[in-house]
Protein backbone atom coordinates (compact mmCIF):
# COMPACT_ATOMS: atom_id res chain seq x y z
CA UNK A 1 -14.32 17.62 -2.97
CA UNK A 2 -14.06 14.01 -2.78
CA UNK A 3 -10.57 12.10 -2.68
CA UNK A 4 -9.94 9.02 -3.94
CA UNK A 5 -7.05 7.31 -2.89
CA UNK A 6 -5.60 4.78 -5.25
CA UNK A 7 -2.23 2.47 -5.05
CA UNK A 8 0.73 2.86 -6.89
CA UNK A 9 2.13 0.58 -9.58
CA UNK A 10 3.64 -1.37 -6.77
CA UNK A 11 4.79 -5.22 -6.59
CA UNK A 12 2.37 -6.92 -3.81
CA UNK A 13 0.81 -10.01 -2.85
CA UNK A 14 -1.29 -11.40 -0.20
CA UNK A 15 -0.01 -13.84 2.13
CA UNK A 16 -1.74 -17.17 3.50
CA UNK A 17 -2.30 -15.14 6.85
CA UNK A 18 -4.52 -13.06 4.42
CA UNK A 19 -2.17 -9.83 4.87
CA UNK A 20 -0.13 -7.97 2.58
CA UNK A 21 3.25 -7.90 1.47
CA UNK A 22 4.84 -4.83 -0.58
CA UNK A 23 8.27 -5.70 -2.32
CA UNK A 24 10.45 -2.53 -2.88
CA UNK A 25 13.46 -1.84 -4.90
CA UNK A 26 16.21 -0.43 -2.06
CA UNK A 27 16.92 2.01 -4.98
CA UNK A 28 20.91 1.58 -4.27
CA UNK A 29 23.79 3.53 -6.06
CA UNK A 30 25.95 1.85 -8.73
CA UNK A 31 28.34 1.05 -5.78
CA UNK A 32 25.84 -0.96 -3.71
CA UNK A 33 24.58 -2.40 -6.32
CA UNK A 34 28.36 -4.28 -7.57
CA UNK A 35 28.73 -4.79 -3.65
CA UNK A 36 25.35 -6.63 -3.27
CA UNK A 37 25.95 -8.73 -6.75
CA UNK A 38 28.99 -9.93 -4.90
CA UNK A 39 28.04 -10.80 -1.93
CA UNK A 40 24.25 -12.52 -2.66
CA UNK A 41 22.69 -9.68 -1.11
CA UNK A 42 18.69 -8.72 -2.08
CA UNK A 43 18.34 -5.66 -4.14
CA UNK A 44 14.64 -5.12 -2.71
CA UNK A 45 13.16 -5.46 0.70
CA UNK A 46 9.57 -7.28 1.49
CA UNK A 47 7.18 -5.09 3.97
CA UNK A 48 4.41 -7.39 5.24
CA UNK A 49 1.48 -5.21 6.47
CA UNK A 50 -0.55 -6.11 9.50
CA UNK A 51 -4.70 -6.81 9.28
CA UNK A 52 -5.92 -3.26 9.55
CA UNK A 53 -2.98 -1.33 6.75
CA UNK A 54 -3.80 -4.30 4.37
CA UNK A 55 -7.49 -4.02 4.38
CA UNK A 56 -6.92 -0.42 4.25
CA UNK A 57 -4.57 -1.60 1.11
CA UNK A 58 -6.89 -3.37 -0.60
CA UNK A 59 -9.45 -0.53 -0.04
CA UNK A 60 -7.52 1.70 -1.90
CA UNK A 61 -7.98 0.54 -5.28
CA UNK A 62 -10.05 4.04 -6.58
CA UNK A 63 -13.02 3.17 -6.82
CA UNK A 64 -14.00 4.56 -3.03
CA UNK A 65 -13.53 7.84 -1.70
CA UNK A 66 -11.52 8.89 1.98
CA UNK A 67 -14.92 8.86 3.79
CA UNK A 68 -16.35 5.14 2.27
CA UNK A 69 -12.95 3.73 3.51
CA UNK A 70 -13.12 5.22 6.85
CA UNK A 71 -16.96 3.93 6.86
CA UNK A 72 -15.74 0.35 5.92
CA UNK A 73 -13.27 -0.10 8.16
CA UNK A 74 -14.72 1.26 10.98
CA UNK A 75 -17.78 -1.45 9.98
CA UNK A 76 -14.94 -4.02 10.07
CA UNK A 77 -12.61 -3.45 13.01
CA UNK A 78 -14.89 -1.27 15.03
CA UNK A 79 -13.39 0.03 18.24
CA UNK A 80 -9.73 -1.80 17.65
CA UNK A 81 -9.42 1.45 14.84
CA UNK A 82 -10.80 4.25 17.36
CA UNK A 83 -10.78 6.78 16.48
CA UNK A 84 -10.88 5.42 13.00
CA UNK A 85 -11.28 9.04 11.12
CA UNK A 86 -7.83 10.03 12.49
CA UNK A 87 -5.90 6.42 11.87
CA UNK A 88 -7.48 5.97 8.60
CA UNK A 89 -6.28 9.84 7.45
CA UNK A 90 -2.75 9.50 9.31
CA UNK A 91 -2.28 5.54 7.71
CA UNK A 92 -3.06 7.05 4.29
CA UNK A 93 -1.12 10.10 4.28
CA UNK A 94 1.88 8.09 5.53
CA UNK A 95 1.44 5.57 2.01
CA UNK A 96 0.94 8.66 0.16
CA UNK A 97 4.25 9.77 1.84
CA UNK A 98 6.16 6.27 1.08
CA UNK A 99 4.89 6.93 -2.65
CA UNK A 100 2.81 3.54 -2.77
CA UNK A 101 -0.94 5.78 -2.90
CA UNK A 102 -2.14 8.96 -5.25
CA UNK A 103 -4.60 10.34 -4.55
CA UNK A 104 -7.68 11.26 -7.09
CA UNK A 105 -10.31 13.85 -7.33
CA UNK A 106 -12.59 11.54 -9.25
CA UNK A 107 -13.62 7.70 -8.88
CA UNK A 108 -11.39 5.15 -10.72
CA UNK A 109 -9.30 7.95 -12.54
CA UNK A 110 -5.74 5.81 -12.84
CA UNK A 111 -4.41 4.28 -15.78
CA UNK A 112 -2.22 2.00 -14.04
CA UNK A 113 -2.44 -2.10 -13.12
CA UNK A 114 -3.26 -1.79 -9.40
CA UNK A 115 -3.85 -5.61 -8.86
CA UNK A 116 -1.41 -7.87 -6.84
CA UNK A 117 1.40 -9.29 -8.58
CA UNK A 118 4.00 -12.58 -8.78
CA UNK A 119 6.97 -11.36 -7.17
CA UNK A 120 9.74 -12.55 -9.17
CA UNK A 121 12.36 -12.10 -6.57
């Protein structure tokens, strides 16, 4: 069976360095939340990605199954990703972990806006 991994509704952008930035809600309790009101504190947290987890990023858009992405960026980072079939399965599990990927048994089957978007912060 093939698996399609696919990102979450999630608020991202690419930088100028070409990379990716994630912007996450901290998810804090009604407490934190009056405490960080008061004293100017952020309510989300930015987590740039290096070169290799935002191509893989931008690979996962649904439309490409586990072994494509493996295939593509082993074709563009060759031997700096050895042994690519392991760090491409471990880096995607770990998204699918942070809830930012699902994963899909069948090409482009989302019904969610997957595209980068103006963070507002």
């Amino acid at each position: 069976m093939d698996i399609f991994p696919v990102r979450c509704q999630v608020e991202w952008t690419t930088l100028e360095s070409g990379c990716i930035e994630i912007t996450l809600d901290k998810n804090l309790s009604k407490i934190e939340e009056k405490v960080a009101r008061i004293m100017g504190a952020p309510t989300f947290v930015r987590r740039p990605m290096d070169k290799m987890n935002s191509a893989l990023w931008v690979l996962m858009d649904g439309s490409r199954n586990v072994r494509e992405i493996i295939e593509e960026m082993d074709a563009q980072f060759d031997e700096v990703i050895s042994p690519v079939d392991e760090r491409v399965s471990n880096s995607i599990a770990h998204f699918v972990e942070l809830g930012l990927v699902s994963l899909t048994g069948m090409k482009d089957d989302f019904d969610w806006d997957i595209g980068p978007s103006v963070v507002g912060h």
